[in-house]
C-alpha atoms as a PDB file:
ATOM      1  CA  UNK A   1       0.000   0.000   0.000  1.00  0.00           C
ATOM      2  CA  UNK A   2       1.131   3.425  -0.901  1.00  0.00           C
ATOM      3  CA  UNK A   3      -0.032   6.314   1.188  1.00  0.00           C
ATOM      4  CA  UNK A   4      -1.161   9.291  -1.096  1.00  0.00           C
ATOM      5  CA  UNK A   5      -3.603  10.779   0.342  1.00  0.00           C
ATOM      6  CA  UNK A   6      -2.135  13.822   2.174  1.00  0.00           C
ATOM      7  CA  UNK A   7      -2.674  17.579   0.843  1.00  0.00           C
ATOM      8  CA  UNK A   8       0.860  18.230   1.197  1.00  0.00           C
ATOM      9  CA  UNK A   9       0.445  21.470   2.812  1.00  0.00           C
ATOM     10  CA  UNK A  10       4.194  22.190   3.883  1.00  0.00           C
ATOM     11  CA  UNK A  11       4.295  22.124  -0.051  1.00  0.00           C
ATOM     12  CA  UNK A  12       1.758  24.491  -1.563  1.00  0.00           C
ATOM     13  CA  UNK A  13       1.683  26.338  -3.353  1.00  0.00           C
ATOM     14  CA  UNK A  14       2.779  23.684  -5.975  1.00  0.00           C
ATOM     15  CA  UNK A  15       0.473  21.018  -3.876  1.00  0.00           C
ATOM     16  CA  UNK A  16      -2.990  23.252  -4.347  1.00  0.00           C
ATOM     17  CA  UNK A  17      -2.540  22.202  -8.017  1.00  0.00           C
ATOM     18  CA  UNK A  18      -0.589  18.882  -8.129  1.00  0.00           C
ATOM     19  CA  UNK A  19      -0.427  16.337  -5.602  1.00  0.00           C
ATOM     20  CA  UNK A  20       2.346  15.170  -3.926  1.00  0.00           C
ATOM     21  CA  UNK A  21       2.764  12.405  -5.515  1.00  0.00           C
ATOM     22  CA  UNK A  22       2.563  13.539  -8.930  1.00  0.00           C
ATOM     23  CA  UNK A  23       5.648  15.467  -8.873  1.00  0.00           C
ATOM     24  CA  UNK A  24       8.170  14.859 -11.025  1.00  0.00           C
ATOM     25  CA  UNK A  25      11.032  13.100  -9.529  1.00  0.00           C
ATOM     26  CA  UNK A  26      13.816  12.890 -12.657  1.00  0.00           C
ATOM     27  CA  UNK A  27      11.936  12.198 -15.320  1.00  0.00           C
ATOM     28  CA  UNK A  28       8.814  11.136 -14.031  1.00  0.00           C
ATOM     29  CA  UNK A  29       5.912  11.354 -10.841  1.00  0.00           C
ATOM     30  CA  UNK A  30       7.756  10.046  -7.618  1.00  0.00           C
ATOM     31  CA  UNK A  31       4.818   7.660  -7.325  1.00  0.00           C
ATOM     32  CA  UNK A  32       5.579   6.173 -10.392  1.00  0.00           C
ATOM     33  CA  UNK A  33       9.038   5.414  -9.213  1.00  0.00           C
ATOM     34  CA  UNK A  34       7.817   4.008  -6.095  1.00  0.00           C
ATOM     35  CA  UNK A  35       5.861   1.389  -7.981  1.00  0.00           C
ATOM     36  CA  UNK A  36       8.633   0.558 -10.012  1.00  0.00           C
ATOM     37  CA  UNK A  37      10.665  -0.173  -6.394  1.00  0.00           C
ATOM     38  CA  UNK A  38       8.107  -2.324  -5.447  1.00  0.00           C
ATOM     39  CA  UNK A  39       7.665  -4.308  -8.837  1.00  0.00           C
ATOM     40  CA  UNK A  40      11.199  -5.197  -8.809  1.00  0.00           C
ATOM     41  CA  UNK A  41      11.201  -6.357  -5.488  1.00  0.00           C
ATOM     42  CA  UNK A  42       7.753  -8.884  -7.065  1.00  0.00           C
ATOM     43  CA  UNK A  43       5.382  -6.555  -5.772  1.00  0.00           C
ATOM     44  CA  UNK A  44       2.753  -6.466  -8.573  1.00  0.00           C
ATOM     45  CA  UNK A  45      -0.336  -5.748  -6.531  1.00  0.00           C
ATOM     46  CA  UNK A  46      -0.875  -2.290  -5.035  1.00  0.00           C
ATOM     47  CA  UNK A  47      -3.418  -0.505  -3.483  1.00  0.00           C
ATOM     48  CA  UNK A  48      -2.850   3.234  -3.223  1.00  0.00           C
ATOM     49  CA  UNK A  49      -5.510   5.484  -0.947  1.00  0.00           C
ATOM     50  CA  UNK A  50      -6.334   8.677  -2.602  1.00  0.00           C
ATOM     51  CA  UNK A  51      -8.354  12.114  -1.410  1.00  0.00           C
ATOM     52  CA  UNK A  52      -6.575  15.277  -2.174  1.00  0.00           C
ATOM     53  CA  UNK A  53      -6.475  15.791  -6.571  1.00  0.00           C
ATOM     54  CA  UNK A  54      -7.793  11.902  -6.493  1.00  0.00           C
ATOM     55  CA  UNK A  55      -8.242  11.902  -9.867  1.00  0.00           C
ATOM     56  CA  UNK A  56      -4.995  13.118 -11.507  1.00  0.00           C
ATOM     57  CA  UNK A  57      -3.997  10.298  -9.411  1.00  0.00           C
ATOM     58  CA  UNK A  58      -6.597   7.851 -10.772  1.00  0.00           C
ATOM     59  CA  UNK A  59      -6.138   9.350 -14.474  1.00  0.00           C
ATOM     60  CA  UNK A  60      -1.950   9.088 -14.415  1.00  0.00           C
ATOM     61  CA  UNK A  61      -1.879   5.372 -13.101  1.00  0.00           C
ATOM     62  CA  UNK A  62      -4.999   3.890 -14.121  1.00  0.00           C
ATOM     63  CA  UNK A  63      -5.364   0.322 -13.328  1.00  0.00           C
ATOM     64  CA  UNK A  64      -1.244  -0.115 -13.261  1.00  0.00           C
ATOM     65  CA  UNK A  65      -1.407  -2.092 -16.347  1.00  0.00           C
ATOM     66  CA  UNK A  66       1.366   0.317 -18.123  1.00  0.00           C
ATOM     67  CA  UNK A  67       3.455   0.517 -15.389  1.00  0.00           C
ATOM     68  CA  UNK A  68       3.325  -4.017 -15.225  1.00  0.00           C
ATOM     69  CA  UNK A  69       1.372  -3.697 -12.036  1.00  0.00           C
ATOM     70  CA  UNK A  70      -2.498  -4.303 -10.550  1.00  0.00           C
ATOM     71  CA  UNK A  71      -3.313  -1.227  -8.931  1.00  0.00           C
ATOM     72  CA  UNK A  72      -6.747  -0.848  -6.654  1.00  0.00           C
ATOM     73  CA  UNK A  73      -7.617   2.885  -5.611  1.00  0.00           C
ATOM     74  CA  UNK A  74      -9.095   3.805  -2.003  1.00  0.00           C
ATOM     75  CA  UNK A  75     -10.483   6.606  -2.111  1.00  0.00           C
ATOM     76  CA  UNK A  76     -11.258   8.797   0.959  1.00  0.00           C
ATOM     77  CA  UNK A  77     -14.234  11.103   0.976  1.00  0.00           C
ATOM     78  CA  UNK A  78     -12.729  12.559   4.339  1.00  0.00           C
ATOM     79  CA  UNK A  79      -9.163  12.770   4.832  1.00  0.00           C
ATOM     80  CA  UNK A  80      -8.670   9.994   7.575  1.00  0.00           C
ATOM     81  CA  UNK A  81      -4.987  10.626   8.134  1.00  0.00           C
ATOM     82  CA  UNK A  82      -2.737   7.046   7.740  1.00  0.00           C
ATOM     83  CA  UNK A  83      -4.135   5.013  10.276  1.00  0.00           C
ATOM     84  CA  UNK A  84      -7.977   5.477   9.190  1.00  0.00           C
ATOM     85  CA  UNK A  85      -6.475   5.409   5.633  1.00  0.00           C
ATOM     86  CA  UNK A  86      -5.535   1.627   5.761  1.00  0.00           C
ATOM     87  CA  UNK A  87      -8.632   0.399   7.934  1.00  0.00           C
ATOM     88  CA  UNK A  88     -10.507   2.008   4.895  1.00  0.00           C
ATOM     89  CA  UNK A  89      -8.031  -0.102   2.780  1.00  0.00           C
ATOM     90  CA  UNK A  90      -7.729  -3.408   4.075  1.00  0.00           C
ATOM     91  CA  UNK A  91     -10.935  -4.984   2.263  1.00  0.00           C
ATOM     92  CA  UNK A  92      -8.594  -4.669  -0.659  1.00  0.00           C
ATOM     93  CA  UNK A  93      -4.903  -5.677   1.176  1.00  0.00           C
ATOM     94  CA  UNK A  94      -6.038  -9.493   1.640  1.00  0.00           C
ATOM     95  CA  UNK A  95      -5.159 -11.064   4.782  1.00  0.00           C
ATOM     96  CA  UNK A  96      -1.363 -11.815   4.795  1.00  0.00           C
ATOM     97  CA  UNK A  97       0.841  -9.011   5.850  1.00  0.00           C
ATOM     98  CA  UNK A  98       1.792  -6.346   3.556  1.00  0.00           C
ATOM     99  CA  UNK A  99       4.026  -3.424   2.566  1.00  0.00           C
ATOM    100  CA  UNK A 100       3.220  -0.007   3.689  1.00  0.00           C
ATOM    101  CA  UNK A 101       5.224   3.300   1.837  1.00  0.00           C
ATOM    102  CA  UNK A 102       4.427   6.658   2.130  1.00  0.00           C
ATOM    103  CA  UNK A 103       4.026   8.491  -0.843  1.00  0.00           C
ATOM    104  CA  UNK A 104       6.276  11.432  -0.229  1.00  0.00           C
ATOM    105  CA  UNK A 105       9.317   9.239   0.366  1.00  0.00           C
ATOM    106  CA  UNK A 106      12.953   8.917  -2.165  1.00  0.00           C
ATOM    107  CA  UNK A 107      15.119   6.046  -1.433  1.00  0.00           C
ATOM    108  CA  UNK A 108      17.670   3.157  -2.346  1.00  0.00           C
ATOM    109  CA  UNK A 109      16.089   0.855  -0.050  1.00  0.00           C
ATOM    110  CA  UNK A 110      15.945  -2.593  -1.141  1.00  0.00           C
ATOM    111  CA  UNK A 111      12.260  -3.713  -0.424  1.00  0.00           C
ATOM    112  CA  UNK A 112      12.819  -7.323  -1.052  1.00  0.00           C
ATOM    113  CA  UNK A 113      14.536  -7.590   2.240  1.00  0.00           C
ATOM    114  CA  UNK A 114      11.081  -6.730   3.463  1.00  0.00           C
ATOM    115  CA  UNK A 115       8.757  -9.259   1.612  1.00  0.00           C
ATOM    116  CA  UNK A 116      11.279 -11.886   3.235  1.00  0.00           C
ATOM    117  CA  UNK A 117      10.351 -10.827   6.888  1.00  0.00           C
ATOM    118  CA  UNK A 118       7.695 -12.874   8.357  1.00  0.00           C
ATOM    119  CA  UNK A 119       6.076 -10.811  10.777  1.00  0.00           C
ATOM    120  CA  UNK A 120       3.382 -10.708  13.594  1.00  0.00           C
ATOM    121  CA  UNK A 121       2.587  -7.433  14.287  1.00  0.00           C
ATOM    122  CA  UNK A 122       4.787  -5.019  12.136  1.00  0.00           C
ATOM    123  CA  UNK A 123       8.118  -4.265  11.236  1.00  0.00           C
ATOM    124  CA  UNK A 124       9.619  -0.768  10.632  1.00  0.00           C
ATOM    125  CA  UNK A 125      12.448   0.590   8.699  1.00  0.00           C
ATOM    126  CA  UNK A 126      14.624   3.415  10.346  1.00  0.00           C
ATOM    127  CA  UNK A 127      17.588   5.601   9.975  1.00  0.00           C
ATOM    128  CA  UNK A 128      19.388   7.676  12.002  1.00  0.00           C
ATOM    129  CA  UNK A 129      19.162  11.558  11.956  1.00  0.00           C
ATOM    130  CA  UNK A 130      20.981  15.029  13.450  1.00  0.00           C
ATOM    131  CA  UNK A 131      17.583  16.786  14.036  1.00  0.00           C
ATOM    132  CA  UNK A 132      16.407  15.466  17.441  1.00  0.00           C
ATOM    133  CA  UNK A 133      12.831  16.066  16.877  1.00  0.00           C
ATOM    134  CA  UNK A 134      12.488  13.524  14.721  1.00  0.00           C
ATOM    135  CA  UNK A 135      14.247  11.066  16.913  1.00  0.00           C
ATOM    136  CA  UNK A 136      10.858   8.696  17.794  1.00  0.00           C
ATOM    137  CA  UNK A 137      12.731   5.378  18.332  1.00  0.00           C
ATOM    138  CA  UNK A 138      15.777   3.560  19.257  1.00  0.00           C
ATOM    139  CA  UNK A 139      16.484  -0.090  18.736  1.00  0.00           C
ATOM    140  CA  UNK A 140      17.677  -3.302  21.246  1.00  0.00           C
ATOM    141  CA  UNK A 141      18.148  -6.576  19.820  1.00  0.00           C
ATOM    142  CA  UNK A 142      15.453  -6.318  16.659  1.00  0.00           C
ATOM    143  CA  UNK A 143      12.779  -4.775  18.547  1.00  0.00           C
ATOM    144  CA  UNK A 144      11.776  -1.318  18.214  1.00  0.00           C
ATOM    145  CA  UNK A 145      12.128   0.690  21.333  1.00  0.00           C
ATOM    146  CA  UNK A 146      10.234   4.057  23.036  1.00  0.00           C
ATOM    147  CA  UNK A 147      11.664   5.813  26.098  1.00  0.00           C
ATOM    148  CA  UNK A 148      10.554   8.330  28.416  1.00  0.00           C
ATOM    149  CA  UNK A 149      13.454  10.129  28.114  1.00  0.00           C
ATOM    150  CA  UNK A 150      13.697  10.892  24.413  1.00  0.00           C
ATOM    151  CA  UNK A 151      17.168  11.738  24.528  1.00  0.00           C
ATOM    152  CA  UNK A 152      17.935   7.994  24.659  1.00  0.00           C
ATOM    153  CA  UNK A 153      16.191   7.780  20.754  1.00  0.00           C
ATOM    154  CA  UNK A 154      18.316   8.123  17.937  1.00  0.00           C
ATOM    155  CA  UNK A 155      16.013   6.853  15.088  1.00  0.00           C
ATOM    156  CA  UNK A 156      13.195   8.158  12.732  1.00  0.00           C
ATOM    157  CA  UNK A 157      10.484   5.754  11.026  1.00  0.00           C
ATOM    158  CA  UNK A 158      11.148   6.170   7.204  1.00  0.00           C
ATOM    159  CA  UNK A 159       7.910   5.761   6.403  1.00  0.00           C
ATOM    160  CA  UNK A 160       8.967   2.364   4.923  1.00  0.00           C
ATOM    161  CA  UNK A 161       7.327  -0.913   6.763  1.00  0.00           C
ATOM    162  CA  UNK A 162       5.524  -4.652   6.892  1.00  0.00           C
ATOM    163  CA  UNK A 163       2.763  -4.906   8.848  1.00  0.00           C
ATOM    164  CA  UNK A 164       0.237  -7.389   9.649  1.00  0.00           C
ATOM    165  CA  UNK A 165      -3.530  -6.558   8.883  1.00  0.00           C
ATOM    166  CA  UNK A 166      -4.626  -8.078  12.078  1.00  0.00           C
ATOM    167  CA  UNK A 167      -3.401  -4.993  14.263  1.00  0.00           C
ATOM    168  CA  UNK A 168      -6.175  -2.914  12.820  1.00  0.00           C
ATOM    169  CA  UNK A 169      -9.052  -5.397  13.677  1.00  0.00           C
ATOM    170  CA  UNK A 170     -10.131  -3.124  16.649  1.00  0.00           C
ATOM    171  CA  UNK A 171     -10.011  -0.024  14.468  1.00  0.00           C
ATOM    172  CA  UNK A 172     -12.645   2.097  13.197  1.00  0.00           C
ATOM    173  CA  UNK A 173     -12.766   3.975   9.685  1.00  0.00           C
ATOM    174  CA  UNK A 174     -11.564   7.018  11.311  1.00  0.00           C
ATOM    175  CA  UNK A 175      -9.152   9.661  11.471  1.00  0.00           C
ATOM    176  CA  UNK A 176      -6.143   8.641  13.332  1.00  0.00           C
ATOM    177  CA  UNK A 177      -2.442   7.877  13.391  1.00  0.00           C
ATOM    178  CA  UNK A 178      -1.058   4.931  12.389  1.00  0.00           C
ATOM    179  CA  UNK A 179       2.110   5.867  14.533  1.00  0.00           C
ATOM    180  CA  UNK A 180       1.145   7.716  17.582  1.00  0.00           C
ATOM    181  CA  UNK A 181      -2.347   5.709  18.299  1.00  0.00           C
ATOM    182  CA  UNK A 182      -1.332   2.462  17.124  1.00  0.00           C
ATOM    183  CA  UNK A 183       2.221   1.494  16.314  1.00  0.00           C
ATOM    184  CA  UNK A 184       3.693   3.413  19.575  1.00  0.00           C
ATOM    185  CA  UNK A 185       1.028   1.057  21.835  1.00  0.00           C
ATOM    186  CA  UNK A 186       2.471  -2.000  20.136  1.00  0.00           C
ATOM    187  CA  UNK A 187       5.873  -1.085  20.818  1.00  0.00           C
ATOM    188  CA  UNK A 188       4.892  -0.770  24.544  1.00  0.00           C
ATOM    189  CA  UNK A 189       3.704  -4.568  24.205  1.00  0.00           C
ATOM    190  CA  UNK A 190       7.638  -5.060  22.414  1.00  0.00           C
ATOM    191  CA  UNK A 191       5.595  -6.290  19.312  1.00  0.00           C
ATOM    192  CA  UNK A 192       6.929  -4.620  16.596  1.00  0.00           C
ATOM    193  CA  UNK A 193      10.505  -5.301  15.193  1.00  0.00           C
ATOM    194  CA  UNK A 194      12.517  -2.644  13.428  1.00  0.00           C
ATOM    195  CA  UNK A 195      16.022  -2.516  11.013  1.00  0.00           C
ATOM    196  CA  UNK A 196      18.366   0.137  10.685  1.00  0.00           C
ATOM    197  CA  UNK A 197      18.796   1.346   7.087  1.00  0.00           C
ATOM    198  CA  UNK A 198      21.329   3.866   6.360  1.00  0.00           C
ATOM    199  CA  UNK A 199      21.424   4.791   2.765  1.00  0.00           C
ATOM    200  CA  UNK A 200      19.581   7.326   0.732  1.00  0.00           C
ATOM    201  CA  UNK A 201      16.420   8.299   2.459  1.00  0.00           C
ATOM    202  CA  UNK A 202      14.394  11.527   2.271  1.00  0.00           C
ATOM    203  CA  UNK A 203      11.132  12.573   2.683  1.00  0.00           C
ATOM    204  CA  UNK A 204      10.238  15.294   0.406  1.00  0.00           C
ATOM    205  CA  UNK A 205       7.814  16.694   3.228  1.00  0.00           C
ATOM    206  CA  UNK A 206       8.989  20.638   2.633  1.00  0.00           C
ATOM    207  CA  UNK A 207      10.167  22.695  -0.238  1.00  0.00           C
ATOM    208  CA  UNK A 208      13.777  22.341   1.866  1.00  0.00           C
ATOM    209  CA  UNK A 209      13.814  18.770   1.094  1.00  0.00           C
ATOM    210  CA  UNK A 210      12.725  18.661  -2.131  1.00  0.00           C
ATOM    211  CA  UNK A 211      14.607  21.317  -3.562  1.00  0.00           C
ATOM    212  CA  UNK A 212      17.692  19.045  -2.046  1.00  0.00           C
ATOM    213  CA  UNK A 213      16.564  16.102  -3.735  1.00  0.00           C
ATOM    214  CA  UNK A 214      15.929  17.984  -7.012  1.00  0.00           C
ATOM    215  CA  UNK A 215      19.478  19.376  -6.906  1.00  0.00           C
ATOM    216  CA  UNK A 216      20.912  16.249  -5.844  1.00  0.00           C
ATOM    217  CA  UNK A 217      23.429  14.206  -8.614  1.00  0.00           C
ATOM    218  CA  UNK A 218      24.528  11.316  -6.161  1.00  0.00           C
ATOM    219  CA  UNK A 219      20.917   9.857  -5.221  1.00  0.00           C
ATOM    220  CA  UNK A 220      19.307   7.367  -7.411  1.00  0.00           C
ATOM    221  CA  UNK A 221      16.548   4.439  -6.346  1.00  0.00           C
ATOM    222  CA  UNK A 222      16.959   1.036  -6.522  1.00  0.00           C
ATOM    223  CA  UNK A 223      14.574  -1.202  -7.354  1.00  0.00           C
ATOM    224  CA  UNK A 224      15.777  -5.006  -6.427  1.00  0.00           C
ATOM    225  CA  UNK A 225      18.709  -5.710  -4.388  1.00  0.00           C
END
């Protein structure tokens, strides 16, 4: 599941007439790079939620079959941030766990290491970064830590992760976070695992970061490792 929903607000103007998504990334929309990440790692059916400019999303991608994928839109008459945005999804994710990416992320992560992780709960990617307001988690022995004192974090979520669909049984189509009023709770109950990944990550949040990407010469995406 890609997450591509969001209005992008950090990014408007350009997002009030283009959505996040849709921007071109070297040569073509990010979110058509993401799909070809997760094709080469045999990732050929996707669902993608949709609200803000839905259907420049819809009319660009279509049913996938261009891009040598099966793609199944959820749309979201109310914007029901990413938590309430897979609950609304999971009639079409099936019952086995599956990938989650959000849709404003560039990166050389191989995603076949996650279709080989066999997981419970969930299963996060991270990488470490300077700016400590973004530092959520830390990491013991595979499992994904929280402390009190958030000095001892040194980890963000990349918005890269496996989870199981049985974690949002109890959940309501509703707004909510999949982070702070789900996955944090489950960490409590040391029931989600995590990896370190330390190559070429951003998430093209703010015009900062995508202006950095857009000027960048050294970062390029993977799409099997």
């Amino acid at each position: 599941m890609i997450l591509a929903a969001g209005p992008g607000t950090r990014l408007r103007p350009l997002t009030d007439t283009i959505p996040k998504p849709l921007i071109e990334i070297r040569g073509a929309p990010l979110i058509e790079h993401q799909i070809g990440w997760l094709k080469g790692a045999g990732i050929e059916d996707i669902v993608i939620n949709v609200h803000h400019l839905a259907d420049q999303l819809v009319d660009r991608l279509g049913n996938g079959s261009h891009l040598g994928v099966r793609i199944t839109f959820s749309k979201e008459f109310e914007l029901l941030n990413t938590g309430g945005g897979i609950v609304n999804a999971l009639p079409h994710l099936g019952l086995k766990p599956f990938v989650l990416l959000n849709g404003d992320v560039w990166t050389t992560y191989p995603f076949k290491r996650l279709t080989r992780h066999r997981v419970t709960h969930g299963h996060l990617v991270l990488t470490p970064v300077r700016n400590e307001s973004n530092q959520d988690f830390a990491l013991s022995s595979e499992m994904v830590q929280r402390f009190e004192d958030s000095k001892r974090h040194n980890l963000t979520y990349c918005g890269i992760a496996i989870f199981h669909p049985l974690i949002f049984e109890q959940c309501q189509v509703e707004p909510f976070s999949l982070t702070r009023d789900l996955v944090f709770d489950l960490i409590r109950q040391q029931k989600i695992t995590g990896e370190i990944f330390e190559g070429d990550w951003i998430d093209i949040g703010s015009p900062e970061r995508l202006s950095a990407l857009l000027n960048s010469s050294k970062s390029s995406a993977v799409t099997d490792l």
